[in-house]
Protein backbone atom coordinates (compact mmCIF):
# COMPACT_ATOMS: atom_id res chain seq x y z
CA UNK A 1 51.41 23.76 -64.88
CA UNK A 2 49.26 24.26 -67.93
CA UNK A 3 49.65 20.23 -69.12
CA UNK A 4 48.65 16.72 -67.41
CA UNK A 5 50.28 17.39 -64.03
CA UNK A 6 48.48 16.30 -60.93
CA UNK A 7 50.59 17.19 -57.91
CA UNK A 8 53.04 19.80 -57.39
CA UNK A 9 55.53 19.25 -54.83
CA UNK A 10 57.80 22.32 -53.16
CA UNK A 11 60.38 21.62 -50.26
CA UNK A 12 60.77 24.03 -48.23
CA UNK A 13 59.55 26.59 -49.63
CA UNK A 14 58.83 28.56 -46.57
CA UNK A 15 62.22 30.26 -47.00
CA UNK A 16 60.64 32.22 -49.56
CA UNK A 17 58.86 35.20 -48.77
CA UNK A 18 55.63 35.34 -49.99
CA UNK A 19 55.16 31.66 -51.04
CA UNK A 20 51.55 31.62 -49.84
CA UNK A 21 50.25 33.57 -52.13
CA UNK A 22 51.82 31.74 -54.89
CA UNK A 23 50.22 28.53 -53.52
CA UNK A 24 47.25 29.84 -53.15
CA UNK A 25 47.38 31.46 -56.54
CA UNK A 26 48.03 28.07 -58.31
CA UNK A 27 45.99 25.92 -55.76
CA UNK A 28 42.64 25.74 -58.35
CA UNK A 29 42.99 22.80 -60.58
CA UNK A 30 45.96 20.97 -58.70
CA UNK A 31 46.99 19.27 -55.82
CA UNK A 32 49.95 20.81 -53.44
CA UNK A 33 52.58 19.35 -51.62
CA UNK A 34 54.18 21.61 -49.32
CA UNK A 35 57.16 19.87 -46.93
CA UNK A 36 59.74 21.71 -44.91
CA UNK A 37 61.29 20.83 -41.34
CA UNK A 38 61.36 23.51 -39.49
CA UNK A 39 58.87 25.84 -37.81
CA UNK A 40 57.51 27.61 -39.67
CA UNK A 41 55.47 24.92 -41.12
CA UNK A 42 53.85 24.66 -37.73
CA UNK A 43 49.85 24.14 -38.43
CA UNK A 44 49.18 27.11 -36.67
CA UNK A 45 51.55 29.10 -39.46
CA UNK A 46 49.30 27.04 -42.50
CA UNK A 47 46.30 28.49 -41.04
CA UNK A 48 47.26 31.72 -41.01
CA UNK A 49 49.03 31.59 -44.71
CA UNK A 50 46.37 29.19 -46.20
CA UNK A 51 43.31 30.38 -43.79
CA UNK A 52 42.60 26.43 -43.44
CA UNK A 53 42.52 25.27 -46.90
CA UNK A 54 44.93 22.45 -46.38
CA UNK A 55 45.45 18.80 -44.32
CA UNK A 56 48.61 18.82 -41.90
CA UNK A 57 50.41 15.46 -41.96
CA UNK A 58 53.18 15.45 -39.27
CA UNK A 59 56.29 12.90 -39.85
CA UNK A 60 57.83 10.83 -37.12
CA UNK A 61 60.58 9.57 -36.75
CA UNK A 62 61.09 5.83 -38.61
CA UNK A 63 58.65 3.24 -36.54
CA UNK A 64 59.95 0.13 -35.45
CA UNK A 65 57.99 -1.89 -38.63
CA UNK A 66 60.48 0.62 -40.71
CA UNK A 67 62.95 0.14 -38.89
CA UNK A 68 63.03 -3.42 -39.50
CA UNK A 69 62.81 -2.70 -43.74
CA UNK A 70 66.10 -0.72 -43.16
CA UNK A 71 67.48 -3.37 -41.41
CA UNK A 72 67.03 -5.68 -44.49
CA UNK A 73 64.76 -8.58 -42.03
CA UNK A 74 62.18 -10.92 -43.75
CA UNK A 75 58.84 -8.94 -43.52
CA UNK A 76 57.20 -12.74 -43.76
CA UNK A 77 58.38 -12.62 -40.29
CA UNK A 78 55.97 -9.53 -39.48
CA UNK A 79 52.89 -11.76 -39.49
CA UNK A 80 53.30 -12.96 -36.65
CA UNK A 81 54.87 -16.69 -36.95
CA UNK A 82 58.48 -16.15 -35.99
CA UNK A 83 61.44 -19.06 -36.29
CA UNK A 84 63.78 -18.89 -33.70
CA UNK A 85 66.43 -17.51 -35.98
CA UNK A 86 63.57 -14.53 -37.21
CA UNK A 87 62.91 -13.90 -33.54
CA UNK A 88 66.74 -13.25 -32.36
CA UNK A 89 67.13 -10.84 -34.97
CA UNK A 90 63.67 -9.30 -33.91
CA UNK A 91 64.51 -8.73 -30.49
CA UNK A 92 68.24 -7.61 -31.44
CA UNK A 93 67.04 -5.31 -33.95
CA UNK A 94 64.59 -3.97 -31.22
CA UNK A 95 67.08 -3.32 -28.78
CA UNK A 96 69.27 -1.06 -31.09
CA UNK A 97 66.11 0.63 -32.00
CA UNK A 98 65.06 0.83 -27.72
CA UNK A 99 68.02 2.69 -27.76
CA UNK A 100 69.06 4.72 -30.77
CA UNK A 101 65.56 5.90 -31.83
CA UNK A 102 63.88 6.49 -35.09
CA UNK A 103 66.19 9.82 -36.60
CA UNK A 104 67.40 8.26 -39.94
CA UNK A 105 70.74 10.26 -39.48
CA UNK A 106 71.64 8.89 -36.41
CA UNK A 107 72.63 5.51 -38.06
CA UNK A 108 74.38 7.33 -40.43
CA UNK A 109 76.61 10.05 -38.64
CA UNK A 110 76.18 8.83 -34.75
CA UNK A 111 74.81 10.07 -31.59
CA UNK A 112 76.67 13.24 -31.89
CA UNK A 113 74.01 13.96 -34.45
CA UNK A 114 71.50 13.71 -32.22
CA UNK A 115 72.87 16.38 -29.72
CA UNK A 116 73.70 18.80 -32.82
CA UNK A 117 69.85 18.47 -33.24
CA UNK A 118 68.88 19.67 -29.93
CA UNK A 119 70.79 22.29 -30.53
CA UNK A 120 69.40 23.07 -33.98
CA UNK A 121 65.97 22.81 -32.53
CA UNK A 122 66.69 25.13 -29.74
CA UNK A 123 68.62 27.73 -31.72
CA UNK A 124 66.53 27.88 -35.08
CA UNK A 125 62.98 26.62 -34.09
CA UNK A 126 62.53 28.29 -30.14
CA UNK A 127 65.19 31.24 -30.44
CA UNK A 128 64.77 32.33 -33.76
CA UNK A 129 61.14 32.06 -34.04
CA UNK A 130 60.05 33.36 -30.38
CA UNK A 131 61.16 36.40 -28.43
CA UNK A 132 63.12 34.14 -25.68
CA UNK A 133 64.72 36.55 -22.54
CA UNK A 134 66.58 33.43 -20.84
CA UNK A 135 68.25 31.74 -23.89
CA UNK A 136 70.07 29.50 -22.03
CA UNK A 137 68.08 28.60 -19.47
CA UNK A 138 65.34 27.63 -21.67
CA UNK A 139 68.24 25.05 -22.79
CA UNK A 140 68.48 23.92 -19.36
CA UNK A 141 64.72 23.44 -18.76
CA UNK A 142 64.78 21.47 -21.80
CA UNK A 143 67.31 19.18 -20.50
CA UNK A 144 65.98 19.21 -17.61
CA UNK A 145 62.56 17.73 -19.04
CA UNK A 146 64.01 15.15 -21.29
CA UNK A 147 65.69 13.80 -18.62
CA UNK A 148 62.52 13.82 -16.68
CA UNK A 149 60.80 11.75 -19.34
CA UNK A 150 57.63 9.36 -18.24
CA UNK A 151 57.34 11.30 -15.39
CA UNK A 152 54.85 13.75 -13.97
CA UNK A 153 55.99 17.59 -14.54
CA UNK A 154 55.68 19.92 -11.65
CA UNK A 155 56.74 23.16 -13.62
CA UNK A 156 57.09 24.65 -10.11
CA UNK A 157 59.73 22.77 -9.30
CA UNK A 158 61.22 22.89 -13.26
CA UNK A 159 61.23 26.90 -13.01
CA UNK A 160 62.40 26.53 -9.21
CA UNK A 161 65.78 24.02 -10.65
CA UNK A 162 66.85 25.94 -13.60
CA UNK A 163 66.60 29.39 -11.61
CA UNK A 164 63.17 31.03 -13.90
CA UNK A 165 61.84 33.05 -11.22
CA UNK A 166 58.38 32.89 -13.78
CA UNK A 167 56.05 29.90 -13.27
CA UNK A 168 54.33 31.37 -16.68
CA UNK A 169 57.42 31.98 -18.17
CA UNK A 170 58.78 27.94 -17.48
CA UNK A 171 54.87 27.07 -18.71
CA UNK A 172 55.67 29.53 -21.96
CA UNK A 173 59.17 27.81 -22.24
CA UNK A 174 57.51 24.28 -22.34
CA UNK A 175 54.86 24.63 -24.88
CA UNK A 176 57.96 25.81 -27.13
CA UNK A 177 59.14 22.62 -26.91
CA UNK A 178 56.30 20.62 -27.75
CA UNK A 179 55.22 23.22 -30.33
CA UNK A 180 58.50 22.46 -32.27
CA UNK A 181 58.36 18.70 -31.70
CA UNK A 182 61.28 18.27 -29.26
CA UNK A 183 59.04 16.62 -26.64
CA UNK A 184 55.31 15.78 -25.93
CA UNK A 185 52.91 15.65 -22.98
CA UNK A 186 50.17 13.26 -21.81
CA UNK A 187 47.56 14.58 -19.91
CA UNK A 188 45.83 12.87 -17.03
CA UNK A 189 42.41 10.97 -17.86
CA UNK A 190 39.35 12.88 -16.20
CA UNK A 191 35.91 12.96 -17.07
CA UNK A 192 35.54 16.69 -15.46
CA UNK A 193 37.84 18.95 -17.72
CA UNK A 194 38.83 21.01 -14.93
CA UNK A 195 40.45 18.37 -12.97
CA UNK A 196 42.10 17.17 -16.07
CA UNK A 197 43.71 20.66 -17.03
CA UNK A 198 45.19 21.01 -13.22
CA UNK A 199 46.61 17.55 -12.95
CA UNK A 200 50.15 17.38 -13.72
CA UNK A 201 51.41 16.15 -17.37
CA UNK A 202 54.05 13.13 -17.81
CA UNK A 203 56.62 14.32 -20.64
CA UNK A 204 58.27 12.40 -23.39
CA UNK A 205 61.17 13.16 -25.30
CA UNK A 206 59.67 12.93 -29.14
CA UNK A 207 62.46 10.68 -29.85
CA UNK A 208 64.32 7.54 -27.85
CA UNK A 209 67.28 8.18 -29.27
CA UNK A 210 67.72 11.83 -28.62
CA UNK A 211 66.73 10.75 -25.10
CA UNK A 212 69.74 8.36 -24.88
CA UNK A 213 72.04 11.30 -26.22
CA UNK A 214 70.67 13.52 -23.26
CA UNK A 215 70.54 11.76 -20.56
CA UNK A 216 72.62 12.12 -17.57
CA UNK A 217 72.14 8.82 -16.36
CA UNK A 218 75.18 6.59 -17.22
CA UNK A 219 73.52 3.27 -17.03
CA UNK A 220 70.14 4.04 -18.58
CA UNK A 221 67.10 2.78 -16.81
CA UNK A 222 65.44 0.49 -19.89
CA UNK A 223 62.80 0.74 -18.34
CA UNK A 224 61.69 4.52 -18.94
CA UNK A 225 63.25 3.71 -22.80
CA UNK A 226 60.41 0.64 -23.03
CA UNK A 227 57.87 3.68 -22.15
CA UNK A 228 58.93 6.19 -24.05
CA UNK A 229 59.15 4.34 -27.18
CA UNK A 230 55.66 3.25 -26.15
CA UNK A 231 54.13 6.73 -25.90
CA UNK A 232 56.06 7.48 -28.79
CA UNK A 233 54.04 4.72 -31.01
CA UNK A 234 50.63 5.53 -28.96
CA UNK A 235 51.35 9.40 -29.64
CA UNK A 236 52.14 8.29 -33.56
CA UNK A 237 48.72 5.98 -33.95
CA UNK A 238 46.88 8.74 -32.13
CA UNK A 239 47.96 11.33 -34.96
CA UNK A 240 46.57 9.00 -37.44
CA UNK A 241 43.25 9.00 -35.57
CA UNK A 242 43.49 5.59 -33.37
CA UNK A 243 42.17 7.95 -30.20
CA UNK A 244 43.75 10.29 -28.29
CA UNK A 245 46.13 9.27 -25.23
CA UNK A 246 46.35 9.91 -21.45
CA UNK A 247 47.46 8.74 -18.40
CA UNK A 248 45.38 8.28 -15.30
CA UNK A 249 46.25 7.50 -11.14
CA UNK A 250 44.23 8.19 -8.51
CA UNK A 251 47.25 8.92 -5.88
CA UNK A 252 48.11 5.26 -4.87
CA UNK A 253 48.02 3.39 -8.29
CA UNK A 254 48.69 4.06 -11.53
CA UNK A 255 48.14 3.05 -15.53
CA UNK A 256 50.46 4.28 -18.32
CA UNK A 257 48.57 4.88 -20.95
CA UNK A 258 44.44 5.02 -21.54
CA UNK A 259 43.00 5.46 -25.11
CA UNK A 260 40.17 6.89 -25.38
CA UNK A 261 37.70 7.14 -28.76
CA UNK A 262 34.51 9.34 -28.57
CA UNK A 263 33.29 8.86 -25.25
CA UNK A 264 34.71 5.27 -24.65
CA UNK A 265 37.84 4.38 -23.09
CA UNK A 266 38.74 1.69 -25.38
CA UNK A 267 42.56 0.63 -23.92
CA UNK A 268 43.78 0.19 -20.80
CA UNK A 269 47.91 -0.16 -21.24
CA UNK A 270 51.10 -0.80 -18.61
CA UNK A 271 54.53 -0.63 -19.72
CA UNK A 272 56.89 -2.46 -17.65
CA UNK A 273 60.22 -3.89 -18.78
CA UNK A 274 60.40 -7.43 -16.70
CA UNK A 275 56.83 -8.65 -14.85
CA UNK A 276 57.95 -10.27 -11.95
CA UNK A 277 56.68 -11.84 -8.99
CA UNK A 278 57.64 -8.53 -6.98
CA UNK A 279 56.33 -5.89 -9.61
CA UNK A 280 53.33 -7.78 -10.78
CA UNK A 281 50.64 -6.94 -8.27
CA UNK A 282 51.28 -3.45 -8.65
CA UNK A 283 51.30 -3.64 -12.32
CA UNK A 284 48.05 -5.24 -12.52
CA UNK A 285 46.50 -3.41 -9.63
CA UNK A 286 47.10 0.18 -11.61
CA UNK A 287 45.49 -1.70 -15.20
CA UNK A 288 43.02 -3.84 -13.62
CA UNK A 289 41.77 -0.47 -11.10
CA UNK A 290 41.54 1.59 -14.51
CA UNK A 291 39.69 -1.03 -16.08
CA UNK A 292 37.05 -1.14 -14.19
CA UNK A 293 36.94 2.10 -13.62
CA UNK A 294 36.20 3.23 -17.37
CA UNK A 295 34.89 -0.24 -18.37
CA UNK A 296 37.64 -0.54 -20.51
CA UNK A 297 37.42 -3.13 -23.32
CA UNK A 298 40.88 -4.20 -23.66
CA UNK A 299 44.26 -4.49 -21.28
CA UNK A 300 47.83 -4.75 -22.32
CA UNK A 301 51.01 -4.85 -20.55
CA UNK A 302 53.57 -4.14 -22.62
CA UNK A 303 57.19 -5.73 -22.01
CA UNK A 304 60.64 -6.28 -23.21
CA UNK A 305 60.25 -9.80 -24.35
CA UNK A 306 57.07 -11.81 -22.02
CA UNK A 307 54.10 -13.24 -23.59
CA UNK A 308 51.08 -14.31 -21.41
CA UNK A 309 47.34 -14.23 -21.00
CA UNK A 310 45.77 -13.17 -17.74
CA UNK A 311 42.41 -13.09 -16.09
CA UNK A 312 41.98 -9.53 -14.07
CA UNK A 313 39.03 -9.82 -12.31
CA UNK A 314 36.42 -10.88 -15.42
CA UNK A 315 38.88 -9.04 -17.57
CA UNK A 316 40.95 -10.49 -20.15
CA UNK A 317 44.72 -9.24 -20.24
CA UNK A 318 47.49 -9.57 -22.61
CA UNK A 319 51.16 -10.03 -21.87
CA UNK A 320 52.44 -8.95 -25.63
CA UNK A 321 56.41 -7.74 -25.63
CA UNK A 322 56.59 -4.16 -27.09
CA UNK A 323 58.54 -5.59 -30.42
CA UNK A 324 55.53 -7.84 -32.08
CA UNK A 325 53.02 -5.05 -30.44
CA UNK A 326 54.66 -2.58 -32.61
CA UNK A 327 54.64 -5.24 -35.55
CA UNK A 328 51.30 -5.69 -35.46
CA UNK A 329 48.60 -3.36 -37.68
CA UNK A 330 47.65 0.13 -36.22
């Protein structure tokens, strides 16, 4: 402490009792790393131990570009100019990381990891941290809502399926989820606050591959894992300041995602795993509606493995598949 040493790093150190005083004891003349994984190293907990003198950096699970390093492929490849050979394993690598998400451990040990996590989460982070009086059907609404993921919430009809006879106590059970990183919600895009805070939310499961280990469904819909791992990214870029994310619909159509910076709504983005001749109306109807709506300067539509350029209206829009979207800089 009393030589050349610049940083100090401490793991976990939140199982210590009274480790915030000994931080901020030794914080003059150094800089402090402090990483644990579990709740208590919730930002809300720093402020209150280090009464704001500190910057929260929150880990996510590996992105697709790391991914890709783990998988040993050419990063050459990530600039953009693929060879046929460099593209199949692209697109093969993608799909394995579509479905088995971003948890390091799951490539190691299996999906059974990933449902020993849940539980971990639920038992150590929500009922050891927070006075819970329906343990297990706070388990159940959880399930319930990861299964529900990239759609709108009604927590009405979330309390009414899982048998909480609280709406406030199904709202309380939620925000313990997102507080502890198990899922996250999008809000819908209004202007007027108010309107924005009543809408209903569209959850996401934090993690595509914990969402393939919950799911009831036995032949997943790819579809809802193309969005997820999109909000996922979008949710990732936002927490390194790229904007901050919502949805928006106006009863008949809809866009996926909107990104908004300052006042501006900068991106205008549609998920949808194949654009067809059937689907692609109502795709572009939802973005191009948006668009217009809050002058958007950009529009995507994100897909499994289509590349195109489209005119909406005076609009320019670009058909980009989700792999070389997520390969290309934040």
């Amino acid at each position: 402490m009393f030589g050349q040493t610049e940083y100090l790093v401490f793991d976990e150190i939140q199982n210590i009792e009274g480790w915030e005083l000994f931080i901020n004891r030794i914080r003059p003349g150094h800089k402090i790393i402090v990483t644990g994984s579990n709740a208590n190293l919730m930002s809300s907990e720093m402020a209150t131990h280090l009464t704001g003198r500190f910057d929260e950096w929150t880990l996510f699970p590996m992105s697709f570009q790391e991914f890709v390093r783990y998988r040993g492929l050419a990063p050459s490849a990530q600039k953009g100019v693929f060879t046929t050979l460099e593209k199949s394993a692209y697109v093969n690598a993608f799909e394995e990381y579509m479905m088995c998400g971003g948890v390091f451990e799951r490539y190691l040990f299996g999906a059974a990891h990933l449902r020993t996590l849940f539980r971990s989460i639920i038992q150590r982070d929500i009922l050891g941290r927070y006075d819970v009086e329906y343990p297990g059907l706070l388990e159940e609404l959880a399930v319930y809502l990861l299964n529900s993921s990239g759609n709108k919430i009604s927590m009405n009809k979330m309390a009414a399926r899982t048998g909480l006879k609280s709406l406030q106590t199904a709202r309380v059970y939620a925000r313990y989820m997102e507080t502890t990183f198990l899922l996250f919600t999008v809000s819908k895009f209004s202007w007027r606050l108010k309107e924005q805070q009543a809408a209903m939310k569209k959850a996401y499961c934090s993690d595509n591959g914990m969402l393939s280990a919950m799911l009831f469904d036995i032949s997943p819909d790819k579809g809802r894992f193309l969005e997820n791992l999109v909000a996922i990214e979008l949710k990732r870029r936002q927490a390194r300041g790229s904007g901050d994310l919502f949805y928006w619909d106006d009863g008949s159509r809809e866009c996926d995602f909107l990104i908004k910076e300052g006042r501006t709504i900068t991106t205008a983005i549609q998920v949808c795993h194949i654009l067809t001749d059937e689907n692609r109306n109502r795709e572009l109807s939802g973005l191009s509606t948006a668009m217009e709506r809050f002058d958007a300067g950009s529009g995507l539509i994100l897909t499994a493995d289509q590349s195109e350029d489209l005119l909406c209206g005076h609009r320019q829009v670009r058909v980009v598949p989700v792999w070389r979207w997520m390969l290309e800089s934040n």
